[in-house]
Protein backbone atom coordinates (compact mmCIF):
# COMPACT_ATOMS: atom_id res chain seq x y z
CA UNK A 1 0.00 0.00 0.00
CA UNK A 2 1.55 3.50 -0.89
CA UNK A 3 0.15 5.86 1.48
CA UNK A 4 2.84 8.33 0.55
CA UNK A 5 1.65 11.25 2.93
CA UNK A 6 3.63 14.42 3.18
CA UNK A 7 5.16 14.58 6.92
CA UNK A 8 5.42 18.33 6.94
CA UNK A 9 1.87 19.20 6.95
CA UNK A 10 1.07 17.17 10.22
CA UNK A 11 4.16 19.17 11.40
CA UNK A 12 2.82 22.76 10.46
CA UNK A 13 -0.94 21.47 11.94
CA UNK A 14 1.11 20.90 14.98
CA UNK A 15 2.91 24.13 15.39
CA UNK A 16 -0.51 25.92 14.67
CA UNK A 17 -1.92 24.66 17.28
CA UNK A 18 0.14 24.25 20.04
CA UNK A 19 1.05 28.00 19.09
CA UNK A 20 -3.16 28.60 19.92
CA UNK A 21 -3.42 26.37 22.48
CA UNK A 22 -6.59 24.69 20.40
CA UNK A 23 -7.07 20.56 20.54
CA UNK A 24 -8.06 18.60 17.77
CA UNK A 25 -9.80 15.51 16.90
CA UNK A 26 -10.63 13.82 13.81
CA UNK A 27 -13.22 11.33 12.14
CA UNK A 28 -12.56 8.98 9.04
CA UNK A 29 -14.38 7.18 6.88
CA UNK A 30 -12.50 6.55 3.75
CA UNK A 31 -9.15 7.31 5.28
CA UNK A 32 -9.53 4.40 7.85
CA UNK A 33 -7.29 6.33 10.68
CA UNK A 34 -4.70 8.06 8.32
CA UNK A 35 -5.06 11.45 9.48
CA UNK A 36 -4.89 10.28 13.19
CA UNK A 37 -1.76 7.79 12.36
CA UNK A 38 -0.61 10.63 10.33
CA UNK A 39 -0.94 13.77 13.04
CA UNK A 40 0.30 10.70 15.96
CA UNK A 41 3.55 10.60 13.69
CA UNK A 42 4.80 14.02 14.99
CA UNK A 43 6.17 13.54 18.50
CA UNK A 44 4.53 15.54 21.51
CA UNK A 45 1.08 14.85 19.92
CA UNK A 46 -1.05 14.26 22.72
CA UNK A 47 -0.21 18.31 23.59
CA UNK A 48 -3.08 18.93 20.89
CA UNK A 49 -4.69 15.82 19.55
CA UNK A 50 -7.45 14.08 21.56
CA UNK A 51 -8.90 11.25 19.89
CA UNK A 52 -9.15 9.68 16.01
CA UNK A 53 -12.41 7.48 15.19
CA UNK A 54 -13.20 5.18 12.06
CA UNK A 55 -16.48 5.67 11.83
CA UNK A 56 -16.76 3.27 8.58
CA UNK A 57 -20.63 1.84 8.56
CA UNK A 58 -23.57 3.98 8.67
CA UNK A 59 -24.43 2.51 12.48
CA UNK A 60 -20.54 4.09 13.48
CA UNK A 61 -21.77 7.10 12.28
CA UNK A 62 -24.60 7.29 14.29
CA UNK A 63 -23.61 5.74 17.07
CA UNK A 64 -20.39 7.70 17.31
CA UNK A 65 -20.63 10.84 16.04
CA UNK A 66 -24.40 11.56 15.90
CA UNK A 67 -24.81 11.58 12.22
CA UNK A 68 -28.52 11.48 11.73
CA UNK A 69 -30.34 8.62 10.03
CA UNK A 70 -32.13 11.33 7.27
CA UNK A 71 -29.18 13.00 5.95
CA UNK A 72 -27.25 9.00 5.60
CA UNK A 73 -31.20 8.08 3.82
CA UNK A 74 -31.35 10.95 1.82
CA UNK A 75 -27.71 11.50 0.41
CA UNK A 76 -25.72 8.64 1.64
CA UNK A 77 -22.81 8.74 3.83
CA UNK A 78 -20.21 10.17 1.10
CA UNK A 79 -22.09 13.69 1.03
CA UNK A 80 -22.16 16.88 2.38
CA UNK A 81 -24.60 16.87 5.11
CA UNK A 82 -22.97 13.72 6.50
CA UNK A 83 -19.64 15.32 6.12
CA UNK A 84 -20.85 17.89 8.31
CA UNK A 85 -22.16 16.21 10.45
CA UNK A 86 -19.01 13.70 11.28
CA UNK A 87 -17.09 17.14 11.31
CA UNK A 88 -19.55 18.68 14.08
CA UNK A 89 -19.94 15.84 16.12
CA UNK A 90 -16.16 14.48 16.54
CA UNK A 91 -15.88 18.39 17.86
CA UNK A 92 -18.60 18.01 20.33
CA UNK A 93 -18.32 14.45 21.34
CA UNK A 94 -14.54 14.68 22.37
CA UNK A 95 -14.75 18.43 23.45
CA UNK A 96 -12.33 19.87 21.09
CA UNK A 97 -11.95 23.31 19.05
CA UNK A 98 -11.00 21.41 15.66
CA UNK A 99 -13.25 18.87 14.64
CA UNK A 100 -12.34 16.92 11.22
CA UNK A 101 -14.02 15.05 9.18
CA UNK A 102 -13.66 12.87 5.75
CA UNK A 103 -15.89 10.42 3.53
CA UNK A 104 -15.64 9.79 0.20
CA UNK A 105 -15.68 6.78 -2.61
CA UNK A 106 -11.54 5.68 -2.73
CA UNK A 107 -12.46 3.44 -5.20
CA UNK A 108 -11.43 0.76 -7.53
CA UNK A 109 -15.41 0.72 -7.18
CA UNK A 110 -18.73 2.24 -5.61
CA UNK A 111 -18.39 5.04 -7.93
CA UNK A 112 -21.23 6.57 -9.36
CA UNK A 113 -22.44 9.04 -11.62
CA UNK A 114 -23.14 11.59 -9.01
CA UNK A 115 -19.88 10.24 -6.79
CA UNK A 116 -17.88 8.98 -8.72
CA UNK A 117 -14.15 7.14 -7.63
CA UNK A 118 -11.78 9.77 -6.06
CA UNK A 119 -14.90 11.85 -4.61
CA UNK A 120 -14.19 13.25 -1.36
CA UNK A 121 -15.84 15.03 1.32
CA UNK A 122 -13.52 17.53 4.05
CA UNK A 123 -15.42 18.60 6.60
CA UNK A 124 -14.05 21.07 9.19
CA UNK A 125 -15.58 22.33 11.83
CA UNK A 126 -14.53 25.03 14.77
CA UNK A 127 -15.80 25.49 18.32
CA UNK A 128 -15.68 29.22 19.57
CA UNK A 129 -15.56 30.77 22.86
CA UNK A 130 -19.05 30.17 24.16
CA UNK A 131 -21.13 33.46 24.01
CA UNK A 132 -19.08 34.36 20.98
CA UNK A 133 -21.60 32.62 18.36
CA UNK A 134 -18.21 31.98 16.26
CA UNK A 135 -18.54 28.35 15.88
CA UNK A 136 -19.13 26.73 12.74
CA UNK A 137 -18.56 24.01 9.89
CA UNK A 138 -17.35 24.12 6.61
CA UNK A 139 -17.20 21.31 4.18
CA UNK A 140 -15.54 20.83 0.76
CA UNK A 141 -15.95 18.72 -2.19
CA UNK A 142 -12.98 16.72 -4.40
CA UNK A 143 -12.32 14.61 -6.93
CA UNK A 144 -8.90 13.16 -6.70
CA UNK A 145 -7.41 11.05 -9.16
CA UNK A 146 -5.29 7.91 -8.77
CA UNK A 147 -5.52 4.49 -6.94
CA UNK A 148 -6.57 3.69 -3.98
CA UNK A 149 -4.12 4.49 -2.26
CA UNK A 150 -3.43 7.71 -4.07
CA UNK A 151 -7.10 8.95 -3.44
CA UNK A 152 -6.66 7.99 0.46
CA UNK A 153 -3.43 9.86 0.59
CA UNK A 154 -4.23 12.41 -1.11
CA UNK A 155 -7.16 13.25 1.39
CA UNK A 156 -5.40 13.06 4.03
CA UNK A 157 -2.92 15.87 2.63
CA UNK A 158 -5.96 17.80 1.94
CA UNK A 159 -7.52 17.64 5.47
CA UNK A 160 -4.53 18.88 6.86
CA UNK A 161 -4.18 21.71 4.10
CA UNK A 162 -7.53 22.59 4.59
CA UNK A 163 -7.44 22.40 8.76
CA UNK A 164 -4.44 24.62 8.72
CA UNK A 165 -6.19 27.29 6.29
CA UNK A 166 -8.91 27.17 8.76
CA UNK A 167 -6.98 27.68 11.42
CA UNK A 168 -4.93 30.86 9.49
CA UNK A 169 -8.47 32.34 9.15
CA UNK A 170 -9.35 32.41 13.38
CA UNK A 171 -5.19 33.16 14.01
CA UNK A 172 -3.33 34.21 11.38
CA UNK A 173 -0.19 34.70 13.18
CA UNK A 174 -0.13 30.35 14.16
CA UNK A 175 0.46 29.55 10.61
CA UNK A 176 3.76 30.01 8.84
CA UNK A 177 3.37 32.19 5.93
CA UNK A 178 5.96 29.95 4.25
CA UNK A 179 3.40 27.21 4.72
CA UNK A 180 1.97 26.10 1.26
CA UNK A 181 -1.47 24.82 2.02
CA UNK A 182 -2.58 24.95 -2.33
CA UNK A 183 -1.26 21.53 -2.54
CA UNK A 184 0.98 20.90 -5.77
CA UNK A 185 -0.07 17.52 -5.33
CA UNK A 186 -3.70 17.98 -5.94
CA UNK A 187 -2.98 20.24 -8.41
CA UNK A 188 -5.00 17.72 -10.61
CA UNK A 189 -8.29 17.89 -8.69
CA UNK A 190 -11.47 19.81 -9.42
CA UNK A 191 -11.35 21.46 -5.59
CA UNK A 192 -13.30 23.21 -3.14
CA UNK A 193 -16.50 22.71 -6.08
CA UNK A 194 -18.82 22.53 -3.04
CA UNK A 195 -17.36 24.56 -0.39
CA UNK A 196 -20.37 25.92 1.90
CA UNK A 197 -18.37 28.42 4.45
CA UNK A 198 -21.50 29.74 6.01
CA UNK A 199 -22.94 27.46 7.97
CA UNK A 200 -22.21 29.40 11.43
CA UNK A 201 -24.37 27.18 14.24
């Protein structure tokens, strides 16, 4: 398997946030626990990262995370509102300010016209200071090409990439400016097609 994941991102996701003093956790669908092996990787971790959960069958969503039964009827679990969901609830379940979230088709099959292989759904979502009415969740749509492995890895780059933009946009002084979160390797993709950035709960 060539989950060939870049090992500087989980290191800039780490500066950001031990520079904020914010904790993150994560939930993964088509990634199976890359992001969490991936962030884990850097040494120090537990400073900032509480907990990483598979949530792989519909039931793990629910049971987990929260994910409601109409939005897994209605779209299916490799959509938006689920992605949002997963996002929201790994924030509020572990009691974190960074909640992250991914589910998409890595393929060789499951594709479909609508979804096809390489579709992937980021979900981010942020927990403000209570009485600040700051929180929210975002979530983005991609289509990555490649294998398997290729789509997985290339999510996980893209979670991180995306966390540490959202991150820049609450604190802009965590994030290196040197830090290049467009993503040469993605450079392939058709991203952010269905970013929603204002959904603020």
């Amino acid at each position: 398997m060539n989950d060939d994941i870049d090992r500087t991102l989980p290191m800039d996701v780490a500066d950001a946030l031990r520079e904020t003093e914010e904790t993150l956790s994560v939930a993964e669908s088509c990634t199976g626990g890359l992001i969490g092996a991936a962030i884990t990787a850097v040494p120090g971790a537990s400073d900032y990262f509480e907990s990483g959960l598979t949530t792989y069958a519909y039931d793990a969503k629910r049971r987990h995370l929260g994910v409601g039964r109409e939005p897994l009827d209605e779209h299916g679990a490799v959509s938006e509102p689920v992605a949002r969901e997963m996002a929201r609830g790994v924030r509020d379940v572990t009691n974190v300010t960074w909640g992250v979230s991914t589910t998409g088709v890595a393929g060789p099959t499951g594709g479909s016209e609508e979804t096809p292989v390489g579709t992937v759904f980021i979900g981010i979502a942020y927990a403000g200071p209570w009485g600040s009415e700051s929180s929210y969740a975002t979530v983005s749509r991609y289509e990555f090409s490649g294998d398997r492995a290729d789509v997985r890895a290339k999510t996980v780059d893209r979670a991180l990439a995306d966390l540490l933009a959202e991150i820049n946009g609450q604190h802009p002084e965590a994030v290196d400016a040197e830090t290049d979160i467009d993503l040469e390797t993605n450079a392939d993709t058709d991203a952010d097609t269905g970013t929603d950035t204002n959904s603020a709960e």
